[in-house]
PDB file of N, CA and C in Angstrom:
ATOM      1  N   UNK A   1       2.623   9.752  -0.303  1.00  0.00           N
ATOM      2  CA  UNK A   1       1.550   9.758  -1.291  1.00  0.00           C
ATOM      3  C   UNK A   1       0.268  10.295  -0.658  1.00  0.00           C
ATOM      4  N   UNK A   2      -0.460  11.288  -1.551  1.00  0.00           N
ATOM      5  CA  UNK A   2      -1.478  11.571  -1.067  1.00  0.00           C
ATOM      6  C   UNK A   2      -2.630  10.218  -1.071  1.00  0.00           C
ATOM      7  N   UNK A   3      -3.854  10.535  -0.720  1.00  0.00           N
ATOM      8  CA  UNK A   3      -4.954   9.361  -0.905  1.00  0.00           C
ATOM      9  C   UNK A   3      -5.424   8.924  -2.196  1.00  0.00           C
ATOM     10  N   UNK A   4      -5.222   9.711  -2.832  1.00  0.00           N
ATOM     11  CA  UNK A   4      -5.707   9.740  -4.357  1.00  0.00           C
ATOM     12  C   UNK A   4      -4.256   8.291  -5.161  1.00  0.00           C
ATOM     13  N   UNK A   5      -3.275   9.083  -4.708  1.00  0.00           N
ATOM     14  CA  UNK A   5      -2.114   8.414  -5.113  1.00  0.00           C
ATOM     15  C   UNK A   5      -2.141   7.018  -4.617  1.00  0.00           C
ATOM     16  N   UNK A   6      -2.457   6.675  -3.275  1.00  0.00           N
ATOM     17  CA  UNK A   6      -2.096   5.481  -2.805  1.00  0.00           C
ATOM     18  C   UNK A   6      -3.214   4.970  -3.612  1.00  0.00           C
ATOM     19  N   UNK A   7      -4.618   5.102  -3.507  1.00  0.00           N
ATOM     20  CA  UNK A   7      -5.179   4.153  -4.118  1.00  0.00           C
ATOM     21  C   UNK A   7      -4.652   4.048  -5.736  1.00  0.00           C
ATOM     22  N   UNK A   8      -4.541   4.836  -6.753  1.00  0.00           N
ATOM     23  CA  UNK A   8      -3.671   4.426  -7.796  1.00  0.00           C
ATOM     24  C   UNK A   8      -2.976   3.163  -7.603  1.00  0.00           C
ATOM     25  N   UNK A   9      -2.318   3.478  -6.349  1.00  0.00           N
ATOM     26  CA  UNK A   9      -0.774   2.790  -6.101  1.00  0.00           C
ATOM     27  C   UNK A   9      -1.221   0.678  -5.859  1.00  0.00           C
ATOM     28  N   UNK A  10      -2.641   1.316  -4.947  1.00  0.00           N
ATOM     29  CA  UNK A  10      -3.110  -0.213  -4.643  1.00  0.00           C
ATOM     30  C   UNK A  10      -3.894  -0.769  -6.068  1.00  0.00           C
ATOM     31  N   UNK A  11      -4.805   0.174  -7.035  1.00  0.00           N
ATOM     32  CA  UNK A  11      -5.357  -0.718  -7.681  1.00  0.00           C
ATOM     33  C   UNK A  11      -4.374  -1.149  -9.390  1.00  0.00           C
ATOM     34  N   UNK A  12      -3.367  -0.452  -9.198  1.00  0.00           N
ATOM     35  CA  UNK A  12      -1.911  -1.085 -10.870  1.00  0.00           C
ATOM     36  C   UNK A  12      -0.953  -1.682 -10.167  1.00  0.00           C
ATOM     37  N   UNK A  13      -0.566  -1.932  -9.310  1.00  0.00           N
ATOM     38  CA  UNK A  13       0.224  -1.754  -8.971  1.00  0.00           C
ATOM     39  C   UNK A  13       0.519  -3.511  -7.543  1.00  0.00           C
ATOM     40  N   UNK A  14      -0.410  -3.049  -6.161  1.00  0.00           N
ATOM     41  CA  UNK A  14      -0.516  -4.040  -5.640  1.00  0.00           C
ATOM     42  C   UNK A  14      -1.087  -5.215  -5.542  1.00  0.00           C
ATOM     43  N   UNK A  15      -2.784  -4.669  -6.162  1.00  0.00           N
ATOM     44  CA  UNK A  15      -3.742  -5.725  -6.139  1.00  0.00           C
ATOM     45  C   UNK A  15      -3.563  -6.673  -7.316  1.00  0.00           C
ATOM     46  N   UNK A  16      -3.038  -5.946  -8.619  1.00  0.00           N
ATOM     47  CA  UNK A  16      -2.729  -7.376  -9.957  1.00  0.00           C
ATOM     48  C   UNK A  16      -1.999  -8.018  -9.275  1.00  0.00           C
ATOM     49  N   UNK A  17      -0.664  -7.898  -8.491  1.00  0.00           N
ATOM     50  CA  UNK A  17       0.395  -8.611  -8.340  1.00  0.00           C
ATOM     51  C   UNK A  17      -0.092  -9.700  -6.866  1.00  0.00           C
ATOM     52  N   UNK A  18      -0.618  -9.337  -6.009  1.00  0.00           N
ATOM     53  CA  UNK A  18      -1.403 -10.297  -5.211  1.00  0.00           C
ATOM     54  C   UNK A  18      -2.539 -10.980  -5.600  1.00  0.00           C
ATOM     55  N   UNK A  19      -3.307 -10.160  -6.226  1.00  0.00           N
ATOM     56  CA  UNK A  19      -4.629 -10.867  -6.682  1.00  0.00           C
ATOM     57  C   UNK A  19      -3.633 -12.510  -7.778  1.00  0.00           C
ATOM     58  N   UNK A  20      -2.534 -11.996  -8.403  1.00  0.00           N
ATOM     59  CA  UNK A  20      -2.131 -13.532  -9.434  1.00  0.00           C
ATOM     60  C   UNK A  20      -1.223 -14.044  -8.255  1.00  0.00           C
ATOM     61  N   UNK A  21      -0.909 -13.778  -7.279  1.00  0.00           N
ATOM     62  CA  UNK A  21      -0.409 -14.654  -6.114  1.00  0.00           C
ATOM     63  C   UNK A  21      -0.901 -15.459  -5.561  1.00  0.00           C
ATOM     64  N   UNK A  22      -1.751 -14.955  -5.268  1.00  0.00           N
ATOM     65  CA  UNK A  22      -3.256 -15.850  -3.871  1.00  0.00           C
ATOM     66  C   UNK A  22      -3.601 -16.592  -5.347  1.00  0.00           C
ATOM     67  N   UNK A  23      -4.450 -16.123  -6.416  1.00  0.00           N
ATOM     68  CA  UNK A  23      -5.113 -16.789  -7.122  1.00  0.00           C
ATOM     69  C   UNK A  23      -4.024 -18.102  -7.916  1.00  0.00           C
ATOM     70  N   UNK A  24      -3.078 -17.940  -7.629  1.00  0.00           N
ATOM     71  CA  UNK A  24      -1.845 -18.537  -8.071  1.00  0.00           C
ATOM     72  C   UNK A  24      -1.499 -19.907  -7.219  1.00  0.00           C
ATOM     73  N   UNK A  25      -1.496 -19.606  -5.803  1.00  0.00           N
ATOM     74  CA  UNK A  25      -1.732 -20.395  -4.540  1.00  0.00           C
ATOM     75  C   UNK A  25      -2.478 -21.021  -4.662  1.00  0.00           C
ATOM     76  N   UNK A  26      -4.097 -20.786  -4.540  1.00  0.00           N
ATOM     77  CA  UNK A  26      -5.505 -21.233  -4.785  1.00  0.00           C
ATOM     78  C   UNK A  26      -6.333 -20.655  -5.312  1.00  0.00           C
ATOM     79  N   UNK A  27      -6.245 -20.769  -6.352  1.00  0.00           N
ATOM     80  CA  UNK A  27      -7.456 -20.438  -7.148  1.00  0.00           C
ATOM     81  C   UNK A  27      -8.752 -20.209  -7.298  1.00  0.00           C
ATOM     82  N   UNK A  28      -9.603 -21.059  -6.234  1.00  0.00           N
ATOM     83  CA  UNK A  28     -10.761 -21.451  -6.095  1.00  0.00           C
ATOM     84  C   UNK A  28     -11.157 -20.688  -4.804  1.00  0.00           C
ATOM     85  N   UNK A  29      -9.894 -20.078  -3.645  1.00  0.00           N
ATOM     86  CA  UNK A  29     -10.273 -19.679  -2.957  1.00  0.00           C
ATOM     87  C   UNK A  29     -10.733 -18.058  -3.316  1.00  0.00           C
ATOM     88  N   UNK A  30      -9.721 -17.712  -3.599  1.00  0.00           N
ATOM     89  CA  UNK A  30      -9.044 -16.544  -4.365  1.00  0.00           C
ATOM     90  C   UNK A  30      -9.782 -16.021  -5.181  1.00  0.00           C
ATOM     91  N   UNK A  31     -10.338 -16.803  -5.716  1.00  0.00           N
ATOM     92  CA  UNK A  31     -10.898 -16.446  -7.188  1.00  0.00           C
ATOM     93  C   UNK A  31     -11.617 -14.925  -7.508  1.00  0.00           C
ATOM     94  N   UNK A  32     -12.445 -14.661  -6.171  1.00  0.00           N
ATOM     95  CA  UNK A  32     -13.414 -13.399  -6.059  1.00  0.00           C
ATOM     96  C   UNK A  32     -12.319 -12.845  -5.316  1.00  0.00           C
ATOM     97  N   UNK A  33     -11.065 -12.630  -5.302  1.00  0.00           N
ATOM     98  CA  UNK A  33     -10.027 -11.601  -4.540  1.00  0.00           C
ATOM     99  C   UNK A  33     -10.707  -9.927  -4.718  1.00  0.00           C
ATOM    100  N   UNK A  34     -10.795  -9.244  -3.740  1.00  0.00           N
ATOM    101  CA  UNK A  34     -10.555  -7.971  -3.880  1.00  0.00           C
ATOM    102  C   UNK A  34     -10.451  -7.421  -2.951  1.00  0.00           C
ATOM    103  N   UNK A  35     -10.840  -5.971  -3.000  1.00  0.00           N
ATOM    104  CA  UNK A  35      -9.948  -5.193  -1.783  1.00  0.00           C
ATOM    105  C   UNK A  35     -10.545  -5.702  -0.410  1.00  0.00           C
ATOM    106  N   UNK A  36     -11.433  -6.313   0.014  1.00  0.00           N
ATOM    107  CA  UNK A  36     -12.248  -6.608   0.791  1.00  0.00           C
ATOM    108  C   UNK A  36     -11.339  -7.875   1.600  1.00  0.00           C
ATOM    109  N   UNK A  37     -11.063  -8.016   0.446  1.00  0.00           N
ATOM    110  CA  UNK A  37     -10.499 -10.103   0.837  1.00  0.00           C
ATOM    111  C   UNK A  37      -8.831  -9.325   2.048  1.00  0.00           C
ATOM    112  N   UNK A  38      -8.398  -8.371   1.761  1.00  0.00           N
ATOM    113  CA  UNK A  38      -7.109  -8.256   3.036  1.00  0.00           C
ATOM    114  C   UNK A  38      -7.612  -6.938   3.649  1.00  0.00           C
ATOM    115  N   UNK A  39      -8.457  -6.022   3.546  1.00  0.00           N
ATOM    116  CA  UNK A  39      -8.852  -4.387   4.327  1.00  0.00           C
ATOM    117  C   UNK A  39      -9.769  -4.747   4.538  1.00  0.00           C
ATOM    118  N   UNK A  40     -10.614  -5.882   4.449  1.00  0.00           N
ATOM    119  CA  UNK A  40     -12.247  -6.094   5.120  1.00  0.00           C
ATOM    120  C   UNK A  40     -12.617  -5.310   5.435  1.00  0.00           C
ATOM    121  N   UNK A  41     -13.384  -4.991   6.759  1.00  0.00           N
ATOM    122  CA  UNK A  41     -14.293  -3.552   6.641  1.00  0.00           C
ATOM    123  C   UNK A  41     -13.683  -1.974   6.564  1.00  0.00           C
ATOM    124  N   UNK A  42     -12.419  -1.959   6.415  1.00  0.00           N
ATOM    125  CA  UNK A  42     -12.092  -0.774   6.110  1.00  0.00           C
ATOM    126  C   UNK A  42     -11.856  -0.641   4.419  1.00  0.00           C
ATOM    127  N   UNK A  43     -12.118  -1.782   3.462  1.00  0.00           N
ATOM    128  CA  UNK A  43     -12.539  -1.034   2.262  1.00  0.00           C
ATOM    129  C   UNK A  43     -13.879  -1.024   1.867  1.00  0.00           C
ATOM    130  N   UNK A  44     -15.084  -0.827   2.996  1.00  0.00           N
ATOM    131  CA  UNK A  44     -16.216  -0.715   3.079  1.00  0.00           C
ATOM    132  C   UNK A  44     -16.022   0.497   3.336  1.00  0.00           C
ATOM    133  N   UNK A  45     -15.853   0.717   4.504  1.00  0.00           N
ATOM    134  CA  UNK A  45     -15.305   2.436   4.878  1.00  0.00           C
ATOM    135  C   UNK A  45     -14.560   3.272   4.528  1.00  0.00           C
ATOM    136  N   UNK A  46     -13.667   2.445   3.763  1.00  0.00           N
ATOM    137  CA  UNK A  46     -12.621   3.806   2.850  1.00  0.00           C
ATOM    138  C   UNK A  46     -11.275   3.961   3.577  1.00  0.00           C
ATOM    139  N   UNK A  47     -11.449   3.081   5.218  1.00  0.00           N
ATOM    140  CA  UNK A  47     -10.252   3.655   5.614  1.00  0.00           C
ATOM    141  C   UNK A  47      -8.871   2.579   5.198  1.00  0.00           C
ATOM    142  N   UNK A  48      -9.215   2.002   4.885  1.00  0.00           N
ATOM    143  CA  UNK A  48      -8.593   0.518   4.133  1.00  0.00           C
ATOM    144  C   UNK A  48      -7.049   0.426   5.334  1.00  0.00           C
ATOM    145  N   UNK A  49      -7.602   0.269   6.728  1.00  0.00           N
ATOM    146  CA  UNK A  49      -6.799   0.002   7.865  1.00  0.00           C
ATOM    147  C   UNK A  49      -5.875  -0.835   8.093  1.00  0.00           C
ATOM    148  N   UNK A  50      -4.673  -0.880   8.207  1.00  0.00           N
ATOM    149  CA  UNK A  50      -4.063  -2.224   8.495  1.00  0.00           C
ATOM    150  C   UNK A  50      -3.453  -2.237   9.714  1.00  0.00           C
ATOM    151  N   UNK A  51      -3.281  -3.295  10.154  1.00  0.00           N
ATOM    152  CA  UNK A  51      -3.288  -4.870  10.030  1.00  0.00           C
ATOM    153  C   UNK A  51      -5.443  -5.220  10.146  1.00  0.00           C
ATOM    154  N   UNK A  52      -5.366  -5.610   9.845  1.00  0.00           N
ATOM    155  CA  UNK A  52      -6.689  -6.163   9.611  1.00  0.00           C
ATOM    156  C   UNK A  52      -7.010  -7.377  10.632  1.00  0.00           C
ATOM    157  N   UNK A  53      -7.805  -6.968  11.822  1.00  0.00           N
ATOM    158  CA  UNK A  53      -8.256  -7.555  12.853  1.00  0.00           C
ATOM    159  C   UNK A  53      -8.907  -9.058  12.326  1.00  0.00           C
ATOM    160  N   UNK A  54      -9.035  -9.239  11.213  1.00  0.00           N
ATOM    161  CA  UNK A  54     -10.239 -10.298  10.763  1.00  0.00           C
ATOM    162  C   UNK A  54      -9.274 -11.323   9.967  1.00  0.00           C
ATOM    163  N   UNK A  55      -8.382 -10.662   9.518  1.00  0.00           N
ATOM    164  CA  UNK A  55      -7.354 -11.727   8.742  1.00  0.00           C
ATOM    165  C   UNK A  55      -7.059 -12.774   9.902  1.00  0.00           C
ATOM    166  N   UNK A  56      -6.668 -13.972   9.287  1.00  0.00           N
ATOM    167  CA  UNK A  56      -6.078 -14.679  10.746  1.00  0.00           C
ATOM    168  C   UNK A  56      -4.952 -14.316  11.922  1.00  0.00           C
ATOM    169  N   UNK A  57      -5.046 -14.845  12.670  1.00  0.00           N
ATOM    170  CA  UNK A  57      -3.635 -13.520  13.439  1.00  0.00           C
ATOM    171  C   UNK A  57      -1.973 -14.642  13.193  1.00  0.00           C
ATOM    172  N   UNK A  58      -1.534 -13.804  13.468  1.00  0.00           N
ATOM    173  CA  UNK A  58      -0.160 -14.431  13.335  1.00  0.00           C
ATOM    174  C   UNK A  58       0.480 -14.363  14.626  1.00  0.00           C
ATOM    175  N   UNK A  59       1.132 -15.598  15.343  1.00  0.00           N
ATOM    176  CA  UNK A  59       1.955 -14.673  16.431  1.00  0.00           C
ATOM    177  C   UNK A  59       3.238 -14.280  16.097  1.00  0.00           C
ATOM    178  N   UNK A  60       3.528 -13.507  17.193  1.00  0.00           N
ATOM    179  CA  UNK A  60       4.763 -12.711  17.114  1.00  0.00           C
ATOM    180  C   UNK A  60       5.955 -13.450  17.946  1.00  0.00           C
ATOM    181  N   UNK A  61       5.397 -14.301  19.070  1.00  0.00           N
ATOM    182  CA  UNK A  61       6.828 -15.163  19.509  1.00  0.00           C
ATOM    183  C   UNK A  61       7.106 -15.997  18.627  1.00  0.00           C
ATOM    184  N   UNK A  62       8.430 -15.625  18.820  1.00  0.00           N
ATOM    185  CA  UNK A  62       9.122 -17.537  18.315  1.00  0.00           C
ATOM    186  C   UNK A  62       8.392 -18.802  18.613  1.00  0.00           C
ATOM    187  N   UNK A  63       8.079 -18.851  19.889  1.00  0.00           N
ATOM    188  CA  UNK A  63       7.215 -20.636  20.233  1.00  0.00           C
ATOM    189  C   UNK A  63       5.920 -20.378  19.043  1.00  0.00           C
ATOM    190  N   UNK A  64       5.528 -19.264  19.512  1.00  0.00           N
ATOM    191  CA  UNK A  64       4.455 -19.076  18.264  1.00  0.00           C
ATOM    192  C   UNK A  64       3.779 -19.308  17.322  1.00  0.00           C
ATOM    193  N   UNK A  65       4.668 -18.790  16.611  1.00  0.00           N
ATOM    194  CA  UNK A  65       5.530 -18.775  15.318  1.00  0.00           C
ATOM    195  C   UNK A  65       6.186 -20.629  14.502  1.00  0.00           C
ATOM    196  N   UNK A  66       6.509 -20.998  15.716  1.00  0.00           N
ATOM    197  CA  UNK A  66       6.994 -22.198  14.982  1.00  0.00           C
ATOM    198  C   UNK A  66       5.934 -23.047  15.284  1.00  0.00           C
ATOM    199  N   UNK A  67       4.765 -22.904  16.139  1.00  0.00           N
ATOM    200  CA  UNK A  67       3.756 -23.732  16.547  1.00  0.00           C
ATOM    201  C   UNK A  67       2.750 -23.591  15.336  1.00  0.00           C
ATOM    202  N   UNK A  68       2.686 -22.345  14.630  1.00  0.00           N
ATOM    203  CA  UNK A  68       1.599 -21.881  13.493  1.00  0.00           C
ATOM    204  C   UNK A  68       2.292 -22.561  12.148  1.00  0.00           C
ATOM    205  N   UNK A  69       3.874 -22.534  12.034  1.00  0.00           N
ATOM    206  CA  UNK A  69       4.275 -23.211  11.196  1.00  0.00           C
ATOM    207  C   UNK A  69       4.326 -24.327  10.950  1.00  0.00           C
ATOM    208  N   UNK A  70       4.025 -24.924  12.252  1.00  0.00           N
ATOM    209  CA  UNK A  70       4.085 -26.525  12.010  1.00  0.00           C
ATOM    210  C   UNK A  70       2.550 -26.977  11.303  1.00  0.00           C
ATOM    211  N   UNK A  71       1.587 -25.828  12.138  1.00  0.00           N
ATOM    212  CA  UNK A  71       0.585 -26.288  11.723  1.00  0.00           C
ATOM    213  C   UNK A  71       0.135 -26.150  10.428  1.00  0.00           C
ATOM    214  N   UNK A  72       0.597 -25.154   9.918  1.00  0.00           N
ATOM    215  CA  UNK A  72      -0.246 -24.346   8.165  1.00  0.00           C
ATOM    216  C   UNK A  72       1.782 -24.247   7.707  1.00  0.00           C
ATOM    217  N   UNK A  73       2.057 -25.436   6.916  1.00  0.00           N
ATOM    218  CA  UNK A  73       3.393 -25.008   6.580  1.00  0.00           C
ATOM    219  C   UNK A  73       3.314 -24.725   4.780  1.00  0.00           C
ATOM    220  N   UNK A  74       2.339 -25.036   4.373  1.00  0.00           N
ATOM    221  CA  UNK A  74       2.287 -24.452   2.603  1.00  0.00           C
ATOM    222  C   UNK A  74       1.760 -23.070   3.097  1.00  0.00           C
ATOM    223  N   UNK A  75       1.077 -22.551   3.458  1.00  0.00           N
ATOM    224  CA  UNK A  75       0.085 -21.247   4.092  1.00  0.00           C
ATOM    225  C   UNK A  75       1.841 -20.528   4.581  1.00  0.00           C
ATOM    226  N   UNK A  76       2.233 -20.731   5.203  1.00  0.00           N
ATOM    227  CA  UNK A  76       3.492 -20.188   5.836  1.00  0.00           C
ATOM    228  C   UNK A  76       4.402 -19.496   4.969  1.00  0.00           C
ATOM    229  N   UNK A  77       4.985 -20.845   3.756  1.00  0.00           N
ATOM    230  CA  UNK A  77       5.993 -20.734   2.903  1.00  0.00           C
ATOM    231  C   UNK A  77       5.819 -19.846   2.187  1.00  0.00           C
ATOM    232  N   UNK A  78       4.099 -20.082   1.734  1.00  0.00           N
ATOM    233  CA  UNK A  78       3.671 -18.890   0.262  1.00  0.00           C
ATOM    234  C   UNK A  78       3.748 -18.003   0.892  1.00  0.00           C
ATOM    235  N   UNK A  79       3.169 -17.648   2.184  1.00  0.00           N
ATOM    236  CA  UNK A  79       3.650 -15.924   2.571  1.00  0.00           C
ATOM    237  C   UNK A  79       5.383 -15.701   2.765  1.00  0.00           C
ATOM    238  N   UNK A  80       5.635 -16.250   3.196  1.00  0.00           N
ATOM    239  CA  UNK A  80       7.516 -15.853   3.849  1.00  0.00           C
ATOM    240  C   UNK A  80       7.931 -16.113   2.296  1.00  0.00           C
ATOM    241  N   UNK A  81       7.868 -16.848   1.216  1.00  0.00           N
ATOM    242  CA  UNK A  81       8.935 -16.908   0.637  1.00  0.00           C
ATOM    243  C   UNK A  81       7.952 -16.049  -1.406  1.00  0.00           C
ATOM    244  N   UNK A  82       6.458 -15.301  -0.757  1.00  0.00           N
ATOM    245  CA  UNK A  82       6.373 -14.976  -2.143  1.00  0.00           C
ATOM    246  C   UNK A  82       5.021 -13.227  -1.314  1.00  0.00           C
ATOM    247  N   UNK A  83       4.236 -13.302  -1.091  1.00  0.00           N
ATOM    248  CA  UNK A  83       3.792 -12.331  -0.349  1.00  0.00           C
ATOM    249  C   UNK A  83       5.201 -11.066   0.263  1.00  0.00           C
ATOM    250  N   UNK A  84       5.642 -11.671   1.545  1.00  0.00           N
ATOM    251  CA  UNK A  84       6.114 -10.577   1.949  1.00  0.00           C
ATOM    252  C   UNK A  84       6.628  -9.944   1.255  1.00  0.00           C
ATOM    253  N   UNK A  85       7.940 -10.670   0.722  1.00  0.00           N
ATOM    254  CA  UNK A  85       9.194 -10.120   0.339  1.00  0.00           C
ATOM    255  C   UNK A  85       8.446  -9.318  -1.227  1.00  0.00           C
ATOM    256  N   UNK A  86       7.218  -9.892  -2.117  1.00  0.00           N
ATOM    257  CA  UNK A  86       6.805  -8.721  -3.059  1.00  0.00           C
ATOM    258  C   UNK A  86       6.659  -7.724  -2.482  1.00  0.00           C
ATOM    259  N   UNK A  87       5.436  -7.748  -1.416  1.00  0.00           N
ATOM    260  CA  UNK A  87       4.956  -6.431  -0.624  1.00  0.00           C
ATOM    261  C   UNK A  87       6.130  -5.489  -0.113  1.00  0.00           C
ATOM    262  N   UNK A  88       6.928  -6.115   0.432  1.00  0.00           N
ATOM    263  CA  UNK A  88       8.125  -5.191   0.748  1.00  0.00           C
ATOM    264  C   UNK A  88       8.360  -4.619  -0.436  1.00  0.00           C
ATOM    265  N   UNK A  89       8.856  -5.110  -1.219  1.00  0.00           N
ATOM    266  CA  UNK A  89       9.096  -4.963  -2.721  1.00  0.00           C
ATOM    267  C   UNK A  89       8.386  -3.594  -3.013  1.00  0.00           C
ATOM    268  N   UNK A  90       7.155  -3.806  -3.022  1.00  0.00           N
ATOM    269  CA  UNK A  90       6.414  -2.721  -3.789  1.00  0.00           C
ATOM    270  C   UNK A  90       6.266  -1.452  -2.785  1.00  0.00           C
ATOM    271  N   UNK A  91       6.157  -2.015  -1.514  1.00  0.00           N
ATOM    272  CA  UNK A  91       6.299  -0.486  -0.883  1.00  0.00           C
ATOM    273  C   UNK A  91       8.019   0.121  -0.203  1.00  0.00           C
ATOM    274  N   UNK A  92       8.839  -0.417  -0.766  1.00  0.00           N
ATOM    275  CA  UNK A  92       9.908  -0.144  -0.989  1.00  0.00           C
ATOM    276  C   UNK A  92      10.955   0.028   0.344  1.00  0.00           C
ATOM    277  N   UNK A  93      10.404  -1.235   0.670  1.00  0.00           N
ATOM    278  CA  UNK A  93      10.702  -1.597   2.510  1.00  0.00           C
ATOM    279  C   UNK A  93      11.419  -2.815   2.016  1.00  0.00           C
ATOM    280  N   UNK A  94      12.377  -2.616   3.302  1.00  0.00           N
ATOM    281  CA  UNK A  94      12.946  -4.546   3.522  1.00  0.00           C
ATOM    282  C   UNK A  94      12.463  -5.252   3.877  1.00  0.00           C
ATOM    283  N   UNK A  95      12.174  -6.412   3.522  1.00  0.00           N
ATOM    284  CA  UNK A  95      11.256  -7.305   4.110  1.00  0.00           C
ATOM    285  C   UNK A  95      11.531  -7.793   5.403  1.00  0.00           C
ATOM    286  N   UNK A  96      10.879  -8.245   6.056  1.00  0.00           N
ATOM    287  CA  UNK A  96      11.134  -8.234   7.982  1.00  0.00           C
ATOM    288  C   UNK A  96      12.244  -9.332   8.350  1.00  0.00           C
ATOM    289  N   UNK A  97      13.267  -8.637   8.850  1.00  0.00           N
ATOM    290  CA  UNK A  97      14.371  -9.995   9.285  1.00  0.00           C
ATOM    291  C   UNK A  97      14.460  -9.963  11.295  1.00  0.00           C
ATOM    292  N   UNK A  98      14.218 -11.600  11.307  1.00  0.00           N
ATOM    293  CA  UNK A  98      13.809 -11.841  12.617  1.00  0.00           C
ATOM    294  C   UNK A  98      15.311 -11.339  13.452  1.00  0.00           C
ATOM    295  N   UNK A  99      16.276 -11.272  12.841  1.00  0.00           N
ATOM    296  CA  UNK A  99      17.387 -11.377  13.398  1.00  0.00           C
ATOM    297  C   UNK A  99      17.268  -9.833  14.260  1.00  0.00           C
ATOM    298  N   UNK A 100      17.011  -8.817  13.441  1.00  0.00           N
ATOM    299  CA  UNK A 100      16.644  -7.502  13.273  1.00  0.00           C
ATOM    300  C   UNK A 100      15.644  -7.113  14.216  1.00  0.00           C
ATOM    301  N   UNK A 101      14.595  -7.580  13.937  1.00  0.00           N
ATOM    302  CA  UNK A 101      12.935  -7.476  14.364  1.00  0.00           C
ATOM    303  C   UNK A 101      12.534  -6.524  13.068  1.00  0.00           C
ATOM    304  N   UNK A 102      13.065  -5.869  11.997  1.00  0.00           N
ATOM    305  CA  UNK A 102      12.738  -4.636  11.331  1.00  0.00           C
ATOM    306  C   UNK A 102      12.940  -5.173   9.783  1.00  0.00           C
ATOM    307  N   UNK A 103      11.665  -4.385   9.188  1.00  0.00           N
ATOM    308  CA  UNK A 103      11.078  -4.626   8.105  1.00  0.00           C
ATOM    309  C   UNK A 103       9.684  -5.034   7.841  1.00  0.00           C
ATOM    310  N   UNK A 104       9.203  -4.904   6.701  1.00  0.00           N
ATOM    311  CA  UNK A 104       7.695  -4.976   6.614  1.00  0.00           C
ATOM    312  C   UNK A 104       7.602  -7.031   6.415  1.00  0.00           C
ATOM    313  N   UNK A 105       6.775  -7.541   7.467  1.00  0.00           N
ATOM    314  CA  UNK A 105       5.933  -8.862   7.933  1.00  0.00           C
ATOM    315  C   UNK A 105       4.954  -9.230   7.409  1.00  0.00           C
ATOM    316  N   UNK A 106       4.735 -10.143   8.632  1.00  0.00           N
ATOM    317  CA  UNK A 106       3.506 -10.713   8.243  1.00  0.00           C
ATOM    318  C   UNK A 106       2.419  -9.799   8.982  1.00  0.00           C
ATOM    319  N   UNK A 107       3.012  -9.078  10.354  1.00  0.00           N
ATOM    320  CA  UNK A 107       2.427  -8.157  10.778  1.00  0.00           C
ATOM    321  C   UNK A 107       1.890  -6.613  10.097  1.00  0.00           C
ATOM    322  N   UNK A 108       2.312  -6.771   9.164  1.00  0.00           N
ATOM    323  CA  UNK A 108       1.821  -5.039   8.073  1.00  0.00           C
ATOM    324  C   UNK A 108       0.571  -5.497   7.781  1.00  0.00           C
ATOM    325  N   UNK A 109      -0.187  -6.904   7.908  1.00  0.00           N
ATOM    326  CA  UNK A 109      -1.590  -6.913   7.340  1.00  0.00           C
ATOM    327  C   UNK A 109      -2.002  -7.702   8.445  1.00  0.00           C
ATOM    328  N   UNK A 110      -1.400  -8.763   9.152  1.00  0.00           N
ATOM    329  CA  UNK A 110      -2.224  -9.750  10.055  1.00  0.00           C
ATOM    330  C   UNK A 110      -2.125  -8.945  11.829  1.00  0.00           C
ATOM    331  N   UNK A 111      -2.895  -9.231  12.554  1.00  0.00           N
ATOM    332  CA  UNK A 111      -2.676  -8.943  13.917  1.00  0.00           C
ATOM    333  C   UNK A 111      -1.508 -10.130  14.205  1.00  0.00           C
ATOM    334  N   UNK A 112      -1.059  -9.697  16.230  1.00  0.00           N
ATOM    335  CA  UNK A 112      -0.757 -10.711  16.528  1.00  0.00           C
ATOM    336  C   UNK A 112      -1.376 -11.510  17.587  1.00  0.00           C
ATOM    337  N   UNK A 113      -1.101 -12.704  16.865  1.00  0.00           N
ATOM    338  CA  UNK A 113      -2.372 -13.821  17.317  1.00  0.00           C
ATOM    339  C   UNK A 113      -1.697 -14.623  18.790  1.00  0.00           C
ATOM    340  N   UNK A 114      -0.304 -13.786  19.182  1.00  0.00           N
ATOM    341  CA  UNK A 114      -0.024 -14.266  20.726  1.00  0.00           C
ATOM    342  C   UNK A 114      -0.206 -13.663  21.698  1.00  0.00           C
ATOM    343  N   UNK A 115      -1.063 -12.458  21.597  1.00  0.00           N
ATOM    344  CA  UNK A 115      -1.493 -11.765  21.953  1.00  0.00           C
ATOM    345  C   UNK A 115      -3.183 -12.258  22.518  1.00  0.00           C
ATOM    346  N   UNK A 116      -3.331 -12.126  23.959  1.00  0.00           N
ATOM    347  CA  UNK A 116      -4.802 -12.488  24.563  1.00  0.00           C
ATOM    348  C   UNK A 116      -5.492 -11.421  24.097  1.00  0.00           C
ATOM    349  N   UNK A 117      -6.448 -11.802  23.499  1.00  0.00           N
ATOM    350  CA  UNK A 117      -7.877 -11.304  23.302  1.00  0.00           C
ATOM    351  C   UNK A 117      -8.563 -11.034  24.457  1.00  0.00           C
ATOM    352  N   UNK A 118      -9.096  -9.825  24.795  1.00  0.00           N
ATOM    353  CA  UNK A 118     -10.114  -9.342  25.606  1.00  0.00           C
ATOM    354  C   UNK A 118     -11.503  -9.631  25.158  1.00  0.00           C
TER     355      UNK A 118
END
């Protein structure tokens, strides 16, 4: 898709179907959803970049991974069992199987957060 196209693609297409997800989740958080709330300063800039340094990070190990789940396990579920697998969905990817390592994650929008920060 050219640029013209993708944004089409993000504003019929991705943002109704997340914007009634999140706002679906929480409402109150959600409520002012827009492109800002997952591309932060790159839909200031236009470059609407991902993974998005500012989202929370996710890690990528297993210890990780099950340490973030223990901690945020509604936050977890709504992404793994209603986020990804749409997003895959809509950009016409499999959604990420650990078995694999391959498919679109939690990593297509979040950094990874097992990763040391400089």
């Amino acid at each position: 898709m050219n640029h013209a196209q993708k944004m089409d693609f993000m504003k019929h297409t991705v943002f109704p179907k997340m914007k009634d997800e999140f706002s679906g989740w929480d409402a109150k958080r959600y409520a002012d959803m827009n492109c800002k709330t997952c591309h932060g300063d790159g839909a200031a800039d236009g470059s609407f970049t991902m993974p998005n340094a500012k989202l929370p990070p996710v890690p990528a190990t297993p210890d990780g991974f099950k340490k973030l789940l223990a901690k945020k396990p509604a936050a977890c579920k709504f992404m793994m069992e209603k986020v990804v697998p749409d997003m895959a969905g809509m950009l016409s990817e499999p959604a990420y199987d650990p078995k694999t390592q391959q498919g679109f994650g939690f990593h297509g929008c979040h950094t990874d957060g097992s990763v040391a920060k400089k």
